[in-house]
C-alpha atoms as a PDB file:
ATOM      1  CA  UNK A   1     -58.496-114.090 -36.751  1.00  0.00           C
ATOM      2  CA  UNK A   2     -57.534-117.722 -36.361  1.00  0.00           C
ATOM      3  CA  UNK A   3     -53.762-118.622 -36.863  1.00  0.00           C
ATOM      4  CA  UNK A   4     -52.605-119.465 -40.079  1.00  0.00           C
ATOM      5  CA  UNK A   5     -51.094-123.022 -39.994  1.00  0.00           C
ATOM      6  CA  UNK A   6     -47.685-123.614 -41.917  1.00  0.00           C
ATOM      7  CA  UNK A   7     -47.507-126.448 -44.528  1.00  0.00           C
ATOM      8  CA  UNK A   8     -44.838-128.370 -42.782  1.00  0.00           C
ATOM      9  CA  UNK A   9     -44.197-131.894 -42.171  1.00  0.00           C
ATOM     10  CA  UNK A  10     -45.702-132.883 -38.950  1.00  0.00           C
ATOM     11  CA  UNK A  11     -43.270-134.132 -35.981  1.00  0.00           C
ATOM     12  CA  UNK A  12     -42.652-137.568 -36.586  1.00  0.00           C
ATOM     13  CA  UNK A  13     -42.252-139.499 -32.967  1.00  0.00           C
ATOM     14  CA  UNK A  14     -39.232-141.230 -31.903  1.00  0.00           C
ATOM     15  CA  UNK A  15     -38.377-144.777 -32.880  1.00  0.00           C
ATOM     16  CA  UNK A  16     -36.269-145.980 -29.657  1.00  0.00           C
ATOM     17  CA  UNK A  17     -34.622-148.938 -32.390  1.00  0.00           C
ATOM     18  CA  UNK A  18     -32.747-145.960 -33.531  1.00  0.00           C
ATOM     19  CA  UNK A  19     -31.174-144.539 -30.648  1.00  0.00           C
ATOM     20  CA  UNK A  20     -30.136-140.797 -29.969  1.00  0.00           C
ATOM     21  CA  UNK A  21     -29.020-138.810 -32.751  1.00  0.00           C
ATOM     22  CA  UNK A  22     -29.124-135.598 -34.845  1.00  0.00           C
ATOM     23  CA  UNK A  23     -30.021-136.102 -38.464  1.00  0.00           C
ATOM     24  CA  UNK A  24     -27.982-134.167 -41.223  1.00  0.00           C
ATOM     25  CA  UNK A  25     -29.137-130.674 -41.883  1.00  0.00           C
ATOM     26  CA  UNK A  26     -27.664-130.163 -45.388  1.00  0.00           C
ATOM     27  CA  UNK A  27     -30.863-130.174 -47.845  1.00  0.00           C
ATOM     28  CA  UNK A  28     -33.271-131.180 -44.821  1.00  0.00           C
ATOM     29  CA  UNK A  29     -33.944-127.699 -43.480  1.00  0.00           C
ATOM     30  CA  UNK A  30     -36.981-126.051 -44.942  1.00  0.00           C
ATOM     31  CA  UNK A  31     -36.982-122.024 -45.144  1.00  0.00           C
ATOM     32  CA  UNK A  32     -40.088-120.006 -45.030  1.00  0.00           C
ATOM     33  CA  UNK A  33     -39.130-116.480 -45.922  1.00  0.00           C
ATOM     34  CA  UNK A  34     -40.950-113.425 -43.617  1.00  0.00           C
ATOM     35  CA  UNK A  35     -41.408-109.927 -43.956  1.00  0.00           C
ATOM     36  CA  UNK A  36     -39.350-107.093 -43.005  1.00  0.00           C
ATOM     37  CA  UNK A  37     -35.592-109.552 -44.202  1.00  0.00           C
ATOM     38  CA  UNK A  38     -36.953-112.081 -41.533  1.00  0.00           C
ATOM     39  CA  UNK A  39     -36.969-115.692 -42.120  1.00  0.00           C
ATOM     40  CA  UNK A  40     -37.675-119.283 -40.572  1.00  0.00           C
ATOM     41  CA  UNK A  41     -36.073-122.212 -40.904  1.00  0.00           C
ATOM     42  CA  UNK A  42     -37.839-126.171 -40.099  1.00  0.00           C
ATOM     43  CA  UNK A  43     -36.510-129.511 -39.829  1.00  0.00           C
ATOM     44  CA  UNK A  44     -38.746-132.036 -38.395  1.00  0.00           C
ATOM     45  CA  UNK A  45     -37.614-134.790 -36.077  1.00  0.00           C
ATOM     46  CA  UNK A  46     -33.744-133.780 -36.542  1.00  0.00           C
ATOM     47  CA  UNK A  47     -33.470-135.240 -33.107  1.00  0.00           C
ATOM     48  CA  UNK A  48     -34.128-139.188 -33.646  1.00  0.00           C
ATOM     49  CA  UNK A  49     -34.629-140.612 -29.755  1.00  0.00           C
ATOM     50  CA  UNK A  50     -35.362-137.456 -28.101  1.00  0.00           C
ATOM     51  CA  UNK A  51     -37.250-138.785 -25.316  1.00  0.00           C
ATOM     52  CA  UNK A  52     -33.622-139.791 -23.551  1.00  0.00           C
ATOM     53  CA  UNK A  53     -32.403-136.733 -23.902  1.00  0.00           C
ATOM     54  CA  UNK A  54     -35.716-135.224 -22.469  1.00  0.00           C
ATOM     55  CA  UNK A  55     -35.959-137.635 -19.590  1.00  0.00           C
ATOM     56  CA  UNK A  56     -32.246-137.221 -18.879  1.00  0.00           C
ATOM     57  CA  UNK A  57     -32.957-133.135 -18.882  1.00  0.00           C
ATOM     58  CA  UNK A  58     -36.009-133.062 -16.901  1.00  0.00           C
ATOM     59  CA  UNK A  59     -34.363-135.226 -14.168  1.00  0.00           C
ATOM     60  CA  UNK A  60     -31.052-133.314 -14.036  1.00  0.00           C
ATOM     61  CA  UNK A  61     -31.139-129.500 -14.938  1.00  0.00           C
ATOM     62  CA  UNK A  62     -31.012-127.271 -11.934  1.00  0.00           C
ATOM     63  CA  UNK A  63     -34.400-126.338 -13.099  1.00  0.00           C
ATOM     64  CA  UNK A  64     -35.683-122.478 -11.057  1.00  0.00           C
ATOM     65  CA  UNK A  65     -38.699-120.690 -11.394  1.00  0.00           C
ATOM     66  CA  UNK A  66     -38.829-116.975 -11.772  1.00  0.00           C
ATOM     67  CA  UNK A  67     -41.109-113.880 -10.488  1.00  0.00           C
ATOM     68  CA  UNK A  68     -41.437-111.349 -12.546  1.00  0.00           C
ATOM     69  CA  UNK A  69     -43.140-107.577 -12.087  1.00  0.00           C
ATOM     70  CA  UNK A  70     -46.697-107.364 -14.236  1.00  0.00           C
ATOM     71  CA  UNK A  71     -48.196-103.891 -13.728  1.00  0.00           C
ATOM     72  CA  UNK A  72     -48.746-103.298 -10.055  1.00  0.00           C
ATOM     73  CA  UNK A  73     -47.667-107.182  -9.011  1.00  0.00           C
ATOM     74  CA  UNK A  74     -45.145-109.644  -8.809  1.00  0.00           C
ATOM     75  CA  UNK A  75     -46.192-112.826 -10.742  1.00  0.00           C
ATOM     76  CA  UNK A  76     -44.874-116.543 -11.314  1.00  0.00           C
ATOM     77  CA  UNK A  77     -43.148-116.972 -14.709  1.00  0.00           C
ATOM     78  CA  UNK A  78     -45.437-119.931 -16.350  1.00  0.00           C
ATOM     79  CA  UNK A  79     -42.733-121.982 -16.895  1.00  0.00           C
ATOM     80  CA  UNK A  80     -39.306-123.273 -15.173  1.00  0.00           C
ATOM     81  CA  UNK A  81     -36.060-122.056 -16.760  1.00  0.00           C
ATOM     82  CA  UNK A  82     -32.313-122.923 -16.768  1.00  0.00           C
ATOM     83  CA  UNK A  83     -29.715-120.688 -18.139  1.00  0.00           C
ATOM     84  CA  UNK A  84     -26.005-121.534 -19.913  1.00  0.00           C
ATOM     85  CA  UNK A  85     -23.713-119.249 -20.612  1.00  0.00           C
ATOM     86  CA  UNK A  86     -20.716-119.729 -23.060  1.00  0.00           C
ATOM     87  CA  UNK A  87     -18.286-122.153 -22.458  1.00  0.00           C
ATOM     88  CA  UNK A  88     -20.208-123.634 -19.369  1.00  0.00           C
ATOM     89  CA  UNK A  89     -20.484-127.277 -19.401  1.00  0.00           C
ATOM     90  CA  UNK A  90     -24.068-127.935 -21.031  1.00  0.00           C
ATOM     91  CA  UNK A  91     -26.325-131.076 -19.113  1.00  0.00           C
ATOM     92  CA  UNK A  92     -26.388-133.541 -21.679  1.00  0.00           C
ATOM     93  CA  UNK A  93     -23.392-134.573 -24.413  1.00  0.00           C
ATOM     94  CA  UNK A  94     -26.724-134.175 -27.398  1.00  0.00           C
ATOM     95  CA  UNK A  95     -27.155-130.476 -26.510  1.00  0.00           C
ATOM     96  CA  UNK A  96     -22.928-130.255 -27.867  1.00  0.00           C
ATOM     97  CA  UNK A  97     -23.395-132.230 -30.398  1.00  0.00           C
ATOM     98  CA  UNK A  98     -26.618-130.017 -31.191  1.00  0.00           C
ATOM     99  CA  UNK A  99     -24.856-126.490 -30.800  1.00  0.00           C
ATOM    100  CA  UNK A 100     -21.714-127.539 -32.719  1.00  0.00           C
ATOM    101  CA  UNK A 101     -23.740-129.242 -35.680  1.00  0.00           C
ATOM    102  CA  UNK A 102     -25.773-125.866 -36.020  1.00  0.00           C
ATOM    103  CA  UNK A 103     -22.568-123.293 -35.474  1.00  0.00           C
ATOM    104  CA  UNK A 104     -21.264-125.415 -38.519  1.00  0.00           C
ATOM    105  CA  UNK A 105     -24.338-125.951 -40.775  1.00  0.00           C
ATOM    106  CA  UNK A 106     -25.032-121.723 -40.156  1.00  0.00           C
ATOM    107  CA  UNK A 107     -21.596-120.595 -40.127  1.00  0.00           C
ATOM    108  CA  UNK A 108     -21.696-119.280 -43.083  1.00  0.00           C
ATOM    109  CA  UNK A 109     -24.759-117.191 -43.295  1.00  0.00           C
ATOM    110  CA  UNK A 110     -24.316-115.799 -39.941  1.00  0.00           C
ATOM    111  CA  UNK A 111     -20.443-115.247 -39.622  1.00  0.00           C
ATOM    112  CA  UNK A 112     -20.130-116.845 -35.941  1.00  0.00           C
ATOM    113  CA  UNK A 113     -21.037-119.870 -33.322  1.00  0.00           C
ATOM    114  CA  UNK A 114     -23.803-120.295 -31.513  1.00  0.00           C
ATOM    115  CA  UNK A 115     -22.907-119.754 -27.721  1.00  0.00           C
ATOM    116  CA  UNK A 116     -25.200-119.764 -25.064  1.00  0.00           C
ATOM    117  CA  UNK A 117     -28.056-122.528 -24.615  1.00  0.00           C
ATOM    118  CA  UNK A 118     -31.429-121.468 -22.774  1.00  0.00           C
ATOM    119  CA  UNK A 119     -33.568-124.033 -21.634  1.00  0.00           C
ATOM    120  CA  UNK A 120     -37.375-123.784 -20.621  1.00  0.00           C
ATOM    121  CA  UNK A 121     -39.452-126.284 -19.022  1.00  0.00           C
ATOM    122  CA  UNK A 122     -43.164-126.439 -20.163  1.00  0.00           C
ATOM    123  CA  UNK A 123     -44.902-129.157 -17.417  1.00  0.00           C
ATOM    124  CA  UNK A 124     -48.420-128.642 -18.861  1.00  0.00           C
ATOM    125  CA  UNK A 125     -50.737-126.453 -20.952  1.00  0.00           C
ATOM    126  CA  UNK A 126     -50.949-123.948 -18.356  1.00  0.00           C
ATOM    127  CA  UNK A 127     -47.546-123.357 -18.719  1.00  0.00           C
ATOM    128  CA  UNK A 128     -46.721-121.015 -21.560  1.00  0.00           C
ATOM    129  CA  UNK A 129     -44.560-117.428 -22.796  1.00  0.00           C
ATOM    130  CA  UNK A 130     -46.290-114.403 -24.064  1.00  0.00           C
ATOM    131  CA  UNK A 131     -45.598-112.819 -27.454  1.00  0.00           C
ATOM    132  CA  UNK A 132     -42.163-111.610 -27.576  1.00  0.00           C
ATOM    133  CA  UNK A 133     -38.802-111.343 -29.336  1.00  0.00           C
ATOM    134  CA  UNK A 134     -35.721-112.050 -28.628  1.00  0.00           C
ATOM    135  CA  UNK A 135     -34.495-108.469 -28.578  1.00  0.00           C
ATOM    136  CA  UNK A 136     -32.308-108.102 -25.517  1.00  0.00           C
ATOM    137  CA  UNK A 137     -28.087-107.676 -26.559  1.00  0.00           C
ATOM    138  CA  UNK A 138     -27.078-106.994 -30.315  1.00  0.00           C
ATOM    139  CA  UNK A 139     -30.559-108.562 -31.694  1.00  0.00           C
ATOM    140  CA  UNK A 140     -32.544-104.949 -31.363  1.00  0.00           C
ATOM    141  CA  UNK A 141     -30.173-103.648 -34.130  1.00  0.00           C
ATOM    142  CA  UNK A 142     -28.861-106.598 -35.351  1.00  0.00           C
ATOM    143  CA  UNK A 143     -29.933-109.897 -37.704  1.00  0.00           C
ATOM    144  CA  UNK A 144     -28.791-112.817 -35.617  1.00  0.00           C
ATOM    145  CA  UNK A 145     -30.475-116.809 -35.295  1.00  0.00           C
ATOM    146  CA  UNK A 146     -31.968-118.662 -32.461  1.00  0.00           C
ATOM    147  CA  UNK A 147     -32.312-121.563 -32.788  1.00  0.00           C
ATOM    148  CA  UNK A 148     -34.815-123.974 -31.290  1.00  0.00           C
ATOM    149  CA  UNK A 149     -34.541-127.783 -30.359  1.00  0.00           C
ATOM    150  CA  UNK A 150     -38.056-128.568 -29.084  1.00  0.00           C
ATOM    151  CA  UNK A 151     -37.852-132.009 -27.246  1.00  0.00           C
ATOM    152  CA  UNK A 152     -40.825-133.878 -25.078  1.00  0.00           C
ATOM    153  CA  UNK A 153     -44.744-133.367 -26.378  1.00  0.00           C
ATOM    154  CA  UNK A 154     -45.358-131.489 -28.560  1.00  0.00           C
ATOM    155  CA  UNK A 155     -46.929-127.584 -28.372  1.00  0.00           C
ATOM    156  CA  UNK A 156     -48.141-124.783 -30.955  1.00  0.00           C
ATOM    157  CA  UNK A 157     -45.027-122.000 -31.207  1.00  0.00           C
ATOM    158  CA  UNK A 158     -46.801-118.933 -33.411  1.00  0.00           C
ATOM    159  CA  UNK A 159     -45.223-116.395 -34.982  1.00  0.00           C
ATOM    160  CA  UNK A 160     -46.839-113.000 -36.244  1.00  0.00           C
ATOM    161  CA  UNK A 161     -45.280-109.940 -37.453  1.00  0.00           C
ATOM    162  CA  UNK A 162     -44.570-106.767 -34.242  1.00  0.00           C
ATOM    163  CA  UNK A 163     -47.668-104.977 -33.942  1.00  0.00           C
ATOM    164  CA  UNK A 164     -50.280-107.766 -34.770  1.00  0.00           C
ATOM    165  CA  UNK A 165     -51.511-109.431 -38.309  1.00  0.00           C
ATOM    166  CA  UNK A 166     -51.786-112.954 -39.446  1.00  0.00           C
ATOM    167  CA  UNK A 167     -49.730-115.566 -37.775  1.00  0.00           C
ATOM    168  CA  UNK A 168     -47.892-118.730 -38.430  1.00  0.00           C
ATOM    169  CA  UNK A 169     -47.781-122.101 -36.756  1.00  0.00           C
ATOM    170  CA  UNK A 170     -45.513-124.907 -35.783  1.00  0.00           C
ATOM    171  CA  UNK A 171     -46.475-127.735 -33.648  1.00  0.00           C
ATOM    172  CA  UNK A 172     -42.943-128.275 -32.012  1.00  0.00           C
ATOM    173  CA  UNK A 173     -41.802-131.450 -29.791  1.00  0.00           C
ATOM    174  CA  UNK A 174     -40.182-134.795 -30.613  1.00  0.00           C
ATOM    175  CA  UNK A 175     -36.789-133.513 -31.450  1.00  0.00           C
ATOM    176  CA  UNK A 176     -38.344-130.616 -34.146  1.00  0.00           C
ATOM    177  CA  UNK A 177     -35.546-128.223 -34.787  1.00  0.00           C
ATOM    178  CA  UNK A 178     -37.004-124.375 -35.589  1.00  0.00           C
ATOM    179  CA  UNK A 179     -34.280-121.724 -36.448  1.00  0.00           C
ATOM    180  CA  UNK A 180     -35.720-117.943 -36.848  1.00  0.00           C
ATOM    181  CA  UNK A 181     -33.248-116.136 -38.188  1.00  0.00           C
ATOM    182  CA  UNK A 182     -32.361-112.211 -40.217  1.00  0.00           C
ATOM    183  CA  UNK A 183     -34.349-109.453 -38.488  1.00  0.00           C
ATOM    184  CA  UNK A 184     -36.717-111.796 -36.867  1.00  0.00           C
ATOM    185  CA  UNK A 185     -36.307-110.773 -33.552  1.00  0.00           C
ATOM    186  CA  UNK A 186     -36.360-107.425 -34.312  1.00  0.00           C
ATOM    187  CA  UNK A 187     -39.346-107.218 -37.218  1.00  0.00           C
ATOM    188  CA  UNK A 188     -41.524-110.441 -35.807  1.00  0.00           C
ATOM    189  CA  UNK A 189     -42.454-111.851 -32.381  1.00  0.00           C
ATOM    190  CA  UNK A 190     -43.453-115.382 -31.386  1.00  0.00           C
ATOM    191  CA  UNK A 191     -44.980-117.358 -28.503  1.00  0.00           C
ATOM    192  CA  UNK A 192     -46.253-120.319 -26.833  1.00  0.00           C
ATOM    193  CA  UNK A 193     -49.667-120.090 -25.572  1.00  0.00           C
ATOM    194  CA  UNK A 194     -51.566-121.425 -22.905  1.00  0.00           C
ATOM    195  CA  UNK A 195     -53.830-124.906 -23.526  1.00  0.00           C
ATOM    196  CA  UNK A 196     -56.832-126.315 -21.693  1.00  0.00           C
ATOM    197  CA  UNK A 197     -56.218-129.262 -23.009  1.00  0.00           C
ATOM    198  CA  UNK A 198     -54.231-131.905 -21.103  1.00  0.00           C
ATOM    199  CA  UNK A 199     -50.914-131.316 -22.797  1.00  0.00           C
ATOM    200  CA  UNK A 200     -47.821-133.455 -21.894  1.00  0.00           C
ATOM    201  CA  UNK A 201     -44.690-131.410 -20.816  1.00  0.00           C
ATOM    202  CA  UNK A 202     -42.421-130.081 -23.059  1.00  0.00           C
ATOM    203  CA  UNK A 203     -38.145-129.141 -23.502  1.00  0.00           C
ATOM    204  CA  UNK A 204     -37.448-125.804 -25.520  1.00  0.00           C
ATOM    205  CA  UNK A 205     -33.755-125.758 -26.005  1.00  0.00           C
ATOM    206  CA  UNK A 206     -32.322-122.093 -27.267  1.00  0.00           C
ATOM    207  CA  UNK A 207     -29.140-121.678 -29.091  1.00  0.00           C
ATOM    208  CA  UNK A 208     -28.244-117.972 -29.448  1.00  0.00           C
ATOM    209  CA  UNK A 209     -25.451-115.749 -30.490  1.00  0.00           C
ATOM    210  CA  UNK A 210     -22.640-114.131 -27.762  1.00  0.00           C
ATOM    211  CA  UNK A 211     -24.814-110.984 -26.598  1.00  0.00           C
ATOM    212  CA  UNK A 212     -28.835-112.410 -27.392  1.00  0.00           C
ATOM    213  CA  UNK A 213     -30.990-113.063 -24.800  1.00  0.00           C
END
């Protein structure tokens, strides 16, 4: 069955004029509500200028790759990661500004900051992460938000509910802003997949909650 595509505004690209900055959230965000008391949030092109902040990121994170055990093998994660924990010193002032600005907008819905940042590095269309969720820590029992700052060119993120059925599409990049939030990580998974096409390379940024990988 081919993906269902969400009626969202489209990326809009960066207009260098403006410089680097995050636009307000209050009465930009759209919500999608899920099944199962999960939900999805979407604000296009919060990030005006992202293209510094992605050139800035790709030149200095301490980017690694990782190997990971897939049935009788060791395999090459598709993508190159970088991990901060909470209270460590994040690579670029935006990311801050980014975390702090989304701790305050969500504060009230989900009780606490956002503390760690997770960063992924997608350098083509081969590059790419399976269906998952974000289930390791409190999120397999509890609702909780991750939120997503998608920076460079931009890819398809799907989303489809655990154990298959119709899913949902974003086209993320250019300073989109996704936020998947309630039982989402426990009641839906989502991914990135794999391109032939020639795809530039993309930034995920992840903001999660003390105890959510």
């Amino acid at each position: 069955m081919e993906p269902m595509t969400a009626t969202m505004q489209p990326s809009l690209f960066d207009n260098g004029d403006l410089g680097v900055s995050l636009a307000d959230l209050d009465g930009t965000v759209q919500r999608r509500i899920l099944t199962g008391g999960a939900w999805v949030d979407h604000r296009p092109a919060w990030l005006t200028g992202s293209e510094a902040v992605f050139d800035n990121l790709e030149a200095t994170v301490p980017w690694r790759s990782e190997r990971r055990q897939m049935y009788d093998r060791v395999v090459d994660v598709p993508r190159l990661v970088c991990f901060y924990a909470e209270n460590q010193p994040l690579p670029d002032a935006l990311l801050t500004e980014a975390k702090d600005a989304l701790s305050s907008h969500y504060f009230d819905e989900l009780g606490e900051p956002f503390a760690t940042s997770g960063l992924c590095f997608y350098r083509d269309g081969s590059d790419s992460v399976a269906w998952h969720g974000d289930d390791t820590g409190r999120s397999r029992t509890e609702d909780t938000m991750v939120a997503i700052l998608s920076l460079g060119a931009a890819r398809p993120l799907l989303l489809r509910p655990r154990g298959g059925g119709e899913s949902i599409r974003f086209n993320l990049g250019h300073g989109d802003l996704l936020v998947m939030g309630g039982s989402c990580q426990r009641t839906w998974e989502h991914c990135v997949p794999k391109s032939a096409r020639a795809l530039g390379p993309r930034i995920s940024v992840q903001f999660r909650t003390r105890g959510v990988r």
